[in-house]
Structures are given as C-alpha cells and as structure tokens.
PDB file of N, CA and C in Angstrom:
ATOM      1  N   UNK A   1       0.841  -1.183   0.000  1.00  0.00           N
ATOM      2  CA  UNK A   1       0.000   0.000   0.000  1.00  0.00           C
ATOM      3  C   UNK A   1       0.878   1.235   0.000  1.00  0.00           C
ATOM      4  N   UNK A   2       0.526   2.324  -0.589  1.00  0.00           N
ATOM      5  CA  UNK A   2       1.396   3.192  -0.568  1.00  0.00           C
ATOM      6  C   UNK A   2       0.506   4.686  -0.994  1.00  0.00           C
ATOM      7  N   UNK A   3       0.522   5.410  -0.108  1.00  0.00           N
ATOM      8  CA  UNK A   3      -0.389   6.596  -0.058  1.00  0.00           C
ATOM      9  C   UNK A   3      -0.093   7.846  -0.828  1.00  0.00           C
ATOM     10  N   UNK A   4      -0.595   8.239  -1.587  1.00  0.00           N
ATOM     11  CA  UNK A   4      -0.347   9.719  -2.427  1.00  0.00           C
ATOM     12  C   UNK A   4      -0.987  10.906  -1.863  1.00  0.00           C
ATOM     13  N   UNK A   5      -0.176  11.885  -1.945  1.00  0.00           N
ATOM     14  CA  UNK A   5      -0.736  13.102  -1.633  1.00  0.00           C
ATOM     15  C   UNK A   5      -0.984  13.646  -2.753  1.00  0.00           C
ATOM     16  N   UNK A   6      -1.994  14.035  -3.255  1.00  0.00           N
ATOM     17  CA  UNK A   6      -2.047  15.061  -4.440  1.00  0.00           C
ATOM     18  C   UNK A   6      -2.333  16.255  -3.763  1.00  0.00           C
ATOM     19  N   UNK A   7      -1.469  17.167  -3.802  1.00  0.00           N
ATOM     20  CA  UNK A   7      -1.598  19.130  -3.128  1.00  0.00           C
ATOM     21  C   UNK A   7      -1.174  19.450  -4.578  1.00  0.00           C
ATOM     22  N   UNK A   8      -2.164  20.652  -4.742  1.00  0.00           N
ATOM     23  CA  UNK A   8      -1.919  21.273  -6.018  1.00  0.00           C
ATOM     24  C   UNK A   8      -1.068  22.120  -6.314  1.00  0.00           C
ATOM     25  N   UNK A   9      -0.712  22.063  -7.547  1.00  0.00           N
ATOM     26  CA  UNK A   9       0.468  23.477  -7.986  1.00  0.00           C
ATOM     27  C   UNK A   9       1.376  24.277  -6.785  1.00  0.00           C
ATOM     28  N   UNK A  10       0.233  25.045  -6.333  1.00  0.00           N
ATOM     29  CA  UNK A  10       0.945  26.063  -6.290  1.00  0.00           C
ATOM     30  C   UNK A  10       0.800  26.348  -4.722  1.00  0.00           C
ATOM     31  N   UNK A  11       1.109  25.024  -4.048  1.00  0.00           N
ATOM     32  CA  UNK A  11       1.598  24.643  -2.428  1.00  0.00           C
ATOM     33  C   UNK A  11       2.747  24.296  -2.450  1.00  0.00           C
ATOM     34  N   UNK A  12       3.313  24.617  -2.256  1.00  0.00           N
ATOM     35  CA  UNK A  12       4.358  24.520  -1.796  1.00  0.00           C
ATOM     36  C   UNK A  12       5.108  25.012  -0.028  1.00  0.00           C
ATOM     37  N   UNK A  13       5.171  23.756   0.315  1.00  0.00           N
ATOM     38  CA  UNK A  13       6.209  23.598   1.436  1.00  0.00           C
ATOM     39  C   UNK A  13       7.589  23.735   1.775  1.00  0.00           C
ATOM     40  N   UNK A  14       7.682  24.704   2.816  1.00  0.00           N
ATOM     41  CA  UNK A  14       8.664  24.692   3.486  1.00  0.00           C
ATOM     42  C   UNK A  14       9.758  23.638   3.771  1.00  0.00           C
ATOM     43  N   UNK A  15      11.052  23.212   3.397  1.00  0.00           N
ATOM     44  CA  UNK A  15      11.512  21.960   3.631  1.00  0.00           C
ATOM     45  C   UNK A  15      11.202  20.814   4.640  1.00  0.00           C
ATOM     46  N   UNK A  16      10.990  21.828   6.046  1.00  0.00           N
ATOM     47  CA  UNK A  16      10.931  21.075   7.336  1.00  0.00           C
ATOM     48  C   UNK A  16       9.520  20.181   7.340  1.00  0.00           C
ATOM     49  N   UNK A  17       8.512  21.127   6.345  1.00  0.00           N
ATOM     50  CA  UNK A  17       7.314  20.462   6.434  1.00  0.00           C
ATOM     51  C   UNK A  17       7.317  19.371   5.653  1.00  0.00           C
ATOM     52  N   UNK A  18       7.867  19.554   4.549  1.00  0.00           N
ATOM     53  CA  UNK A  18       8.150  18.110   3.665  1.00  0.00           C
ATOM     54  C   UNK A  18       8.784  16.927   4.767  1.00  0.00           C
ATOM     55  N   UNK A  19       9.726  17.088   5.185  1.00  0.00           N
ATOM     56  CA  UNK A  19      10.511  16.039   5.519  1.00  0.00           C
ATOM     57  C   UNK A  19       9.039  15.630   6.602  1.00  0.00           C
ATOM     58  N   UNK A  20       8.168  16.474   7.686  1.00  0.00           N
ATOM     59  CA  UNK A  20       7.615  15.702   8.230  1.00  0.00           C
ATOM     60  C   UNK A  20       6.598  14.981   8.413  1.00  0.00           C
ATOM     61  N   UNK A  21       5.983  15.734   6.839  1.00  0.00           N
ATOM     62  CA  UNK A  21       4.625  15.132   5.688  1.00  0.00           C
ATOM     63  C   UNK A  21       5.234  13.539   5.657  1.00  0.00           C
ATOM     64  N   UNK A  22       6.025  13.537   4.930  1.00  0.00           N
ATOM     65  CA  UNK A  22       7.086  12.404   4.753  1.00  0.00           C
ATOM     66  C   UNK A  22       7.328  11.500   5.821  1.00  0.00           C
ATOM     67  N   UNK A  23       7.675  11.798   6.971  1.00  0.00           N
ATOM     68  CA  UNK A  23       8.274  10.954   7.992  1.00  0.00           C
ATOM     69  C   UNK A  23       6.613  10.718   8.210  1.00  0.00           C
ATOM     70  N   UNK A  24       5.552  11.315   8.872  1.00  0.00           N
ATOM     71  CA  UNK A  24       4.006  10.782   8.702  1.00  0.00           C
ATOM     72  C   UNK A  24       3.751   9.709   7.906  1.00  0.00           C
ATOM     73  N   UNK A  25       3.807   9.930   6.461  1.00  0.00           N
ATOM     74  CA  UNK A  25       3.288   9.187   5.467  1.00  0.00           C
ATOM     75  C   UNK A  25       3.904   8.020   5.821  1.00  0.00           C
ATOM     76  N   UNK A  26       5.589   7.964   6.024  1.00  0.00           N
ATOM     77  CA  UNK A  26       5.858   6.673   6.030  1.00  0.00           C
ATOM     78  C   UNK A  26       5.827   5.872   6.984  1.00  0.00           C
ATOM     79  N   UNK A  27       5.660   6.372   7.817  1.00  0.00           N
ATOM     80  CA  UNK A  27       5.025   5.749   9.755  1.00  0.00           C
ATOM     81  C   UNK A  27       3.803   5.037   9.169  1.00  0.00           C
ATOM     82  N   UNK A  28       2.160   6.067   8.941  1.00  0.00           N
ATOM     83  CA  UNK A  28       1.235   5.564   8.731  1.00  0.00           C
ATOM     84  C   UNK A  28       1.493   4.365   7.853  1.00  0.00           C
ATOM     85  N   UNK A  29       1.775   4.211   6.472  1.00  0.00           N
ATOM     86  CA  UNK A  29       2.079   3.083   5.729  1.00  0.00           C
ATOM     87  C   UNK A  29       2.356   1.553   6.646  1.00  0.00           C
ATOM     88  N   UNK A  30       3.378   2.111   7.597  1.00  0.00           N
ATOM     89  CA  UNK A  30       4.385   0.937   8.005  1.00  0.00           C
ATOM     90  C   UNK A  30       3.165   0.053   9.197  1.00  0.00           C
ATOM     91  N   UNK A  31       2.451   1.624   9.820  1.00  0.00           N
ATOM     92  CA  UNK A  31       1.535   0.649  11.058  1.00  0.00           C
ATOM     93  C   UNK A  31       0.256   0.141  10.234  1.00  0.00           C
ATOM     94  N   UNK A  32      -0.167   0.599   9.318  1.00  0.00           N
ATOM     95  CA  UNK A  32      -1.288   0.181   8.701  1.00  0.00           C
ATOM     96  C   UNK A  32      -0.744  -1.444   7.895  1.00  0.00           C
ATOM     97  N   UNK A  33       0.336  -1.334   7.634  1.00  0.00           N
ATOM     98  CA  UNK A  33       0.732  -2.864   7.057  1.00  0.00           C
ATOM     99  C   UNK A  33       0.708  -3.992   8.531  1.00  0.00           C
ATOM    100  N   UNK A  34       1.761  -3.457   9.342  1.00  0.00           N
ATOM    101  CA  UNK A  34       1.686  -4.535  10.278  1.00  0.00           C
ATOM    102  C   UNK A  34       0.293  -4.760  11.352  1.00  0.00           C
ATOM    103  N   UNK A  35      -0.663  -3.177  11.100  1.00  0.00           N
ATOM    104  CA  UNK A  35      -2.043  -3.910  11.457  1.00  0.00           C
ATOM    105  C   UNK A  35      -2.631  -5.062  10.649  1.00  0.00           C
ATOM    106  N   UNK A  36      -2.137  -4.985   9.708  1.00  0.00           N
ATOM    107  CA  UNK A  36      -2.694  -5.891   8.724  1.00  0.00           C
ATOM    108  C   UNK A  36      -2.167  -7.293   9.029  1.00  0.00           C
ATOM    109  N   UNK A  37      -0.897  -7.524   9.092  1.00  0.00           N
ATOM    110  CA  UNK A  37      -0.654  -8.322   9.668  1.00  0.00           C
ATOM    111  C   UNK A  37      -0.769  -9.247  11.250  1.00  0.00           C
ATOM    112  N   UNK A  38      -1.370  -8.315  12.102  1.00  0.00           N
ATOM    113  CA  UNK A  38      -1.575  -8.832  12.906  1.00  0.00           C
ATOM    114  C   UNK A  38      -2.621  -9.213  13.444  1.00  0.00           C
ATOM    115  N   UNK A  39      -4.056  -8.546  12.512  1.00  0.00           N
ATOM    116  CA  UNK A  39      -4.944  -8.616  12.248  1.00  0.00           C
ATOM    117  C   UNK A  39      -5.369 -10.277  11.503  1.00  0.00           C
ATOM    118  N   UNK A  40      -4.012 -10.730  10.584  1.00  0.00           N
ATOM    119  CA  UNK A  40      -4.132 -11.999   9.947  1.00  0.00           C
ATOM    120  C   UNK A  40      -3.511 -13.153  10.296  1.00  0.00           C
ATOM    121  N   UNK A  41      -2.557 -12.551  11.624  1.00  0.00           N
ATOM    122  CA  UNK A  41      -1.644 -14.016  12.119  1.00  0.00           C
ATOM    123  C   UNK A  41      -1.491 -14.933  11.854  1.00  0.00           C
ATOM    124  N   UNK A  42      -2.925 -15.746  12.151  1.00  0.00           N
ATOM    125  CA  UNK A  42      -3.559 -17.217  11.920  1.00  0.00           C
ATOM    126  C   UNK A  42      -3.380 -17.271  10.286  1.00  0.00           C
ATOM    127  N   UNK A  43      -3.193 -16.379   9.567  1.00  0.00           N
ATOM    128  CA  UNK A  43      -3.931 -16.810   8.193  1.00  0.00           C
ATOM    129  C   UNK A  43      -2.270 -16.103   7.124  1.00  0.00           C
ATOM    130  N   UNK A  44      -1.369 -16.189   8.319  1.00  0.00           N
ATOM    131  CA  UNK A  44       0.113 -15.292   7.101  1.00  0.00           C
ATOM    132  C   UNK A  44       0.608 -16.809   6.208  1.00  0.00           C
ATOM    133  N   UNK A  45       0.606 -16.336   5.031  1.00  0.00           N
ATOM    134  CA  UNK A  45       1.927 -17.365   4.197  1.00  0.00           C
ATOM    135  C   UNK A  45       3.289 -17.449   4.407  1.00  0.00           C
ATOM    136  N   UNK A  46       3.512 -17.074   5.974  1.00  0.00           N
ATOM    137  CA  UNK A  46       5.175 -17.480   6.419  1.00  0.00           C
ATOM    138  C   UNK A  46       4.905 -17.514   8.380  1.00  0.00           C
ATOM    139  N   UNK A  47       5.840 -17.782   8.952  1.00  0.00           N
ATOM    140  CA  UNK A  47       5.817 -17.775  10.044  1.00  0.00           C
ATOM    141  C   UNK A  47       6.726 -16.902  10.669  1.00  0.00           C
ATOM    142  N   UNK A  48       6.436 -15.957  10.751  1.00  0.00           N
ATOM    143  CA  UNK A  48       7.154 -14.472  11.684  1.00  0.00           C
ATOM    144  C   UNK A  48       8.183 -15.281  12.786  1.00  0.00           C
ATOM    145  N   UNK A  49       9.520 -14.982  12.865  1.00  0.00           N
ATOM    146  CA  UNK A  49      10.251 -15.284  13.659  1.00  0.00           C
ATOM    147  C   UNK A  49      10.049 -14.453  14.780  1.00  0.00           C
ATOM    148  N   UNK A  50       9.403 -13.658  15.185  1.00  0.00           N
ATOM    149  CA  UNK A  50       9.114 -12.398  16.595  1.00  0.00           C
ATOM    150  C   UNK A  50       7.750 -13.272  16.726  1.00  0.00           C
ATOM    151  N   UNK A  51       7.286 -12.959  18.280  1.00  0.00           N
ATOM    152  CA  UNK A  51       6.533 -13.472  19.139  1.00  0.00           C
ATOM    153  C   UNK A  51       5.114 -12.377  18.325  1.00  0.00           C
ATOM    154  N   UNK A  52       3.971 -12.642  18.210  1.00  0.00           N
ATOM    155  CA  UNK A  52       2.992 -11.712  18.206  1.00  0.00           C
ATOM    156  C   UNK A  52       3.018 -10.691  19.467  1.00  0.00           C
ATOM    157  N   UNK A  53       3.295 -11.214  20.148  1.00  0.00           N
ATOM    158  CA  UNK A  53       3.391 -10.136  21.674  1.00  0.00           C
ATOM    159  C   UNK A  53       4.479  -9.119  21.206  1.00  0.00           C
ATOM    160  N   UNK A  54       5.170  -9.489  20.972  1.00  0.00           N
ATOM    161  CA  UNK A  54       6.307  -8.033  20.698  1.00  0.00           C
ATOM    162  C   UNK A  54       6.385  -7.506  19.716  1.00  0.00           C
ATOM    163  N   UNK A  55       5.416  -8.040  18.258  1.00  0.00           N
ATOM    164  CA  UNK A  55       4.968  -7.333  17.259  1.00  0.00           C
ATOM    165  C   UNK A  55       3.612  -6.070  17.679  1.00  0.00           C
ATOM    166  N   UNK A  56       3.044  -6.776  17.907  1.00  0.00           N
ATOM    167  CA  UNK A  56       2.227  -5.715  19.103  1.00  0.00           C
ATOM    168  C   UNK A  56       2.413  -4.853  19.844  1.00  0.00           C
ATOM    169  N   UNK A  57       3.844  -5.184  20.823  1.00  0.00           N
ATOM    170  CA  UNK A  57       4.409  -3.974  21.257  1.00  0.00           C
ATOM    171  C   UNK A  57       4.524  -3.010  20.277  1.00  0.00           C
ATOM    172  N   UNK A  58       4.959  -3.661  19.128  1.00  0.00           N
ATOM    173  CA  UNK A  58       6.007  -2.536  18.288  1.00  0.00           C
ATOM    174  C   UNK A  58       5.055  -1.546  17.656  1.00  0.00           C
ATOM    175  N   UNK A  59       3.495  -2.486  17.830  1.00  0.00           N
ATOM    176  CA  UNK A  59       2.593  -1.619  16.652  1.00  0.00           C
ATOM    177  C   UNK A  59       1.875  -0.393  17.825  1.00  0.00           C
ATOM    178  N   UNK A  60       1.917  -1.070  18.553  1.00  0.00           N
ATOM    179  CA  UNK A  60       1.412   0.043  20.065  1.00  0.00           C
ATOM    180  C   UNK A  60       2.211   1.192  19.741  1.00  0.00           C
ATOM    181  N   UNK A  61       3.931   0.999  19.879  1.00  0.00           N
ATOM    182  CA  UNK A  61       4.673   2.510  20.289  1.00  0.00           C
ATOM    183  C   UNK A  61       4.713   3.010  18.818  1.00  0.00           C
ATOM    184  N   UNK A  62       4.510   1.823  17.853  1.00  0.00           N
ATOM    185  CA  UNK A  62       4.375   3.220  16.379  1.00  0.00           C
ATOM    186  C   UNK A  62       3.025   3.927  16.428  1.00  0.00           C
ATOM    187  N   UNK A  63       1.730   3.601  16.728  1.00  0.00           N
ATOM    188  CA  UNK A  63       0.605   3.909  17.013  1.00  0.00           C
ATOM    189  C   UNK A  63       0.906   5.219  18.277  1.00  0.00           C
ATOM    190  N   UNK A  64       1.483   4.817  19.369  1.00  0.00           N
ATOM    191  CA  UNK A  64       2.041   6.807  19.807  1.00  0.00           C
ATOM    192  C   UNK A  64       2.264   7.677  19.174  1.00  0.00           C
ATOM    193  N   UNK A  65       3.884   6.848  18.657  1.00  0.00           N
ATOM    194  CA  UNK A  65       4.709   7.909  17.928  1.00  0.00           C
ATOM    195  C   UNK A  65       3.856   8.674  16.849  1.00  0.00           C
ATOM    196  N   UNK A  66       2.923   7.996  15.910  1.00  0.00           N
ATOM    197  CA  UNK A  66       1.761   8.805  15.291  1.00  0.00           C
ATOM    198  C   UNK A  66       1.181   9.951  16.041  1.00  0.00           C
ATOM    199  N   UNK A  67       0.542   9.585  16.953  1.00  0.00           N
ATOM    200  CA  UNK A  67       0.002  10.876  17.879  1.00  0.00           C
ATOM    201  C   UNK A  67       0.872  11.386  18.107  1.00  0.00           C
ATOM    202  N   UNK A  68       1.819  11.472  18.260  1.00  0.00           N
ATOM    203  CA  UNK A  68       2.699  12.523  18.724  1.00  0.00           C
ATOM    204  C   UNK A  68       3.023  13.314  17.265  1.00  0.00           C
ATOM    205  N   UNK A  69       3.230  12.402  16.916  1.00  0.00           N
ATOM    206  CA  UNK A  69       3.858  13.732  14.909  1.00  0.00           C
ATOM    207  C   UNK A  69       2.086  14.581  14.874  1.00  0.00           C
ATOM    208  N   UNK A  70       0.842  14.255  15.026  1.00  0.00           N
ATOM    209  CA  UNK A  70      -0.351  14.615  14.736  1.00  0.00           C
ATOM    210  C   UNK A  70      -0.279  15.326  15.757  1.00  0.00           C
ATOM    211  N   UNK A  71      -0.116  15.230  17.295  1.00  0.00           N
ATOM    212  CA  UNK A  71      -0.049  16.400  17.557  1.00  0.00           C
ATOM    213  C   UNK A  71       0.792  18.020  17.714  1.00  0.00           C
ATOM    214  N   UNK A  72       1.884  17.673  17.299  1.00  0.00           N
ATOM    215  CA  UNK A  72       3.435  18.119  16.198  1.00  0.00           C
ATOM    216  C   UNK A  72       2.464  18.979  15.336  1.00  0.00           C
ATOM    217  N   UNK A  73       1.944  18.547  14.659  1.00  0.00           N
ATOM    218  CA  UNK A  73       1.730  19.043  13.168  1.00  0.00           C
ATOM    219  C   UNK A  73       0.223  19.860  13.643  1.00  0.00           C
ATOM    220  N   UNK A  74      -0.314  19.372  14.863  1.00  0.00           N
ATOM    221  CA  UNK A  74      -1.161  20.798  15.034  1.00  0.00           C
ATOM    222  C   UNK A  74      -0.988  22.078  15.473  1.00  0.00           C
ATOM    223  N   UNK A  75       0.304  21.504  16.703  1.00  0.00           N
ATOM    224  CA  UNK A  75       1.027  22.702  17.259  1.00  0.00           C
ATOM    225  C   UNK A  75       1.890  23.574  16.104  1.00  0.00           C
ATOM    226  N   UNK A  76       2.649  22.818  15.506  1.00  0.00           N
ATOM    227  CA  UNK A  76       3.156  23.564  14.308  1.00  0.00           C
ATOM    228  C   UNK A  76       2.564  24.375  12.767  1.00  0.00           C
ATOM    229  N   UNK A  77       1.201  23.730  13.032  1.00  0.00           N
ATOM    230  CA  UNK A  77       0.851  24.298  12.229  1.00  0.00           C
ATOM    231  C   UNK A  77       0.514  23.447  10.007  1.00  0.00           C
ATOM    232  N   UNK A  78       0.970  22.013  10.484  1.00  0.00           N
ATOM    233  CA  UNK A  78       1.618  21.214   9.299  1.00  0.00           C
ATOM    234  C   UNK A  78      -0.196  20.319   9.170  1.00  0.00           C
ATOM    235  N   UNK A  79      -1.096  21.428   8.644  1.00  0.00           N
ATOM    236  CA  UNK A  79      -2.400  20.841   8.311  1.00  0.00           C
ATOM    237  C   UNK A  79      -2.179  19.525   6.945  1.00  0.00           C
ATOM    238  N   UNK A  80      -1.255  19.674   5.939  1.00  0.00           N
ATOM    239  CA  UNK A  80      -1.428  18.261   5.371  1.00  0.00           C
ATOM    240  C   UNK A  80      -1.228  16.995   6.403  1.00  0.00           C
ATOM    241  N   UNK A  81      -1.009  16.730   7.467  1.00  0.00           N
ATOM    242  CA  UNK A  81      -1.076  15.488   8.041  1.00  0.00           C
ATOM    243  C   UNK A  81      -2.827  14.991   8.272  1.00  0.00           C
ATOM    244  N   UNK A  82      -3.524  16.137   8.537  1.00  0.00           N
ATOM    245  CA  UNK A  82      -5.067  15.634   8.548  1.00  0.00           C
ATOM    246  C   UNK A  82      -5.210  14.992   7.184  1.00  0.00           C
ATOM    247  N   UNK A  83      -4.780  15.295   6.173  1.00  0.00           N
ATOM    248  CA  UNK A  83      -5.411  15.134   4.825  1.00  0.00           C
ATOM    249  C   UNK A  83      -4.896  13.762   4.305  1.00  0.00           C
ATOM    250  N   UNK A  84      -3.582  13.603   4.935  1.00  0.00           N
ATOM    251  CA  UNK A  84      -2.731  12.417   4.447  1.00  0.00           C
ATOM    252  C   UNK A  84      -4.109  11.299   5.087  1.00  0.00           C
ATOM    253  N   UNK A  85      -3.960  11.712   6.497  1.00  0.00           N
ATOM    254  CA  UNK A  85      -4.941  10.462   7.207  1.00  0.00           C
ATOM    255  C   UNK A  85      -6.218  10.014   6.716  1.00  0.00           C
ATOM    256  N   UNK A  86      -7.027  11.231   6.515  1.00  0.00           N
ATOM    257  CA  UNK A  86      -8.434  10.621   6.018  1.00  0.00           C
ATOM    258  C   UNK A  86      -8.413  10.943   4.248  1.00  0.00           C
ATOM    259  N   UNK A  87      -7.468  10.519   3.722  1.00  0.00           N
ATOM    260  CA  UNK A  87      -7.253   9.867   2.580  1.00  0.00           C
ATOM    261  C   UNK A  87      -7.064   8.610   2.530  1.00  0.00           C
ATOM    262  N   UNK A  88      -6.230   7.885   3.772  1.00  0.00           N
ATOM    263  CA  UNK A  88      -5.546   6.948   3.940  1.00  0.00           C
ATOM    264  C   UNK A  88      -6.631   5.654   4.959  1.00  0.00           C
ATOM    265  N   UNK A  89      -7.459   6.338   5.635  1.00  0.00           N
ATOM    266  CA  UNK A  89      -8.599   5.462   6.437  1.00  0.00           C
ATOM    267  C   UNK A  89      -9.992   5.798   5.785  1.00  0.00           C
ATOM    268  N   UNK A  90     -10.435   6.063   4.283  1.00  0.00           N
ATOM    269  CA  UNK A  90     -11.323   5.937   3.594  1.00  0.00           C
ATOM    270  C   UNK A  90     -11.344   4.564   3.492  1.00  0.00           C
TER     271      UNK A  90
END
C-alpha cells in the first residue's frame, strides 16, 4: 500500500514540512501494514520469527509515535497530516 498526496500546484512547502509530511506518510504506511498483519496471524503465508506479543508492542509505540507527529503538526501548524490520514482510512 502506498499513499499519495495530491496538493496542487501552487503549495508549496517549506523543507521542514516536507521532511515531516514524509516521515508521517511513512510511519502511517508501516503501522497500517503490520495492522494488517496482525490482524491476519492465523492466516500469514510465512511464520514471523518475533513473538505476536512483541509485534504488538512494536505496533502500540508506532501507534504513539503517530500521535505525537499529529499532535506536532497541530502545534506547528503542518495541516497536510489531517489530509494524508483521512485519505488513507477511507
């Protein structure tokens, strides 16, 4: 899965905001895959060498670290992170 932003023409961002549009996008991607996966355990075509318990951990503290860039990006001011999301949980 891999999420597109379409912002038109003539937006243009500040570097800092790119890099953290970016670091967002690719967080969300990464926890939305391994929800997926853990969501299918019983049903994967390989057998995960990590325990489900500590894949879980891992999807818990990326699931923070999200809130924390979302709330980053309200304090700062970086409104494409709303847009990335409910593009991305349609």
């Amino acid at each position: 899965m891999e999420i597109t932003i379409n912002l038109p023409d003539w937006i243009k961002l500040p570097d800092w905001q790119q890099r953290f549009v970016l670091e967002y996008k690719e967080l969300l991607e990464r926890v939305i895959k391994l929800e997926r996966m853990l969501n299918n355990w019983n049903n994967l075509n390989f057998t995960p060498k990590c325990s489900k318990e500590l894949l879980t951990t891992q999807y818990k503290i990326m699931e923070a670290y999200l809130s924390i860039l979302e709330e980053r990006a309200t304090i700062e001011g970086v409104e494409f992170i709303k847009l990335i999301k409910q593009e991305t949980l349609k």
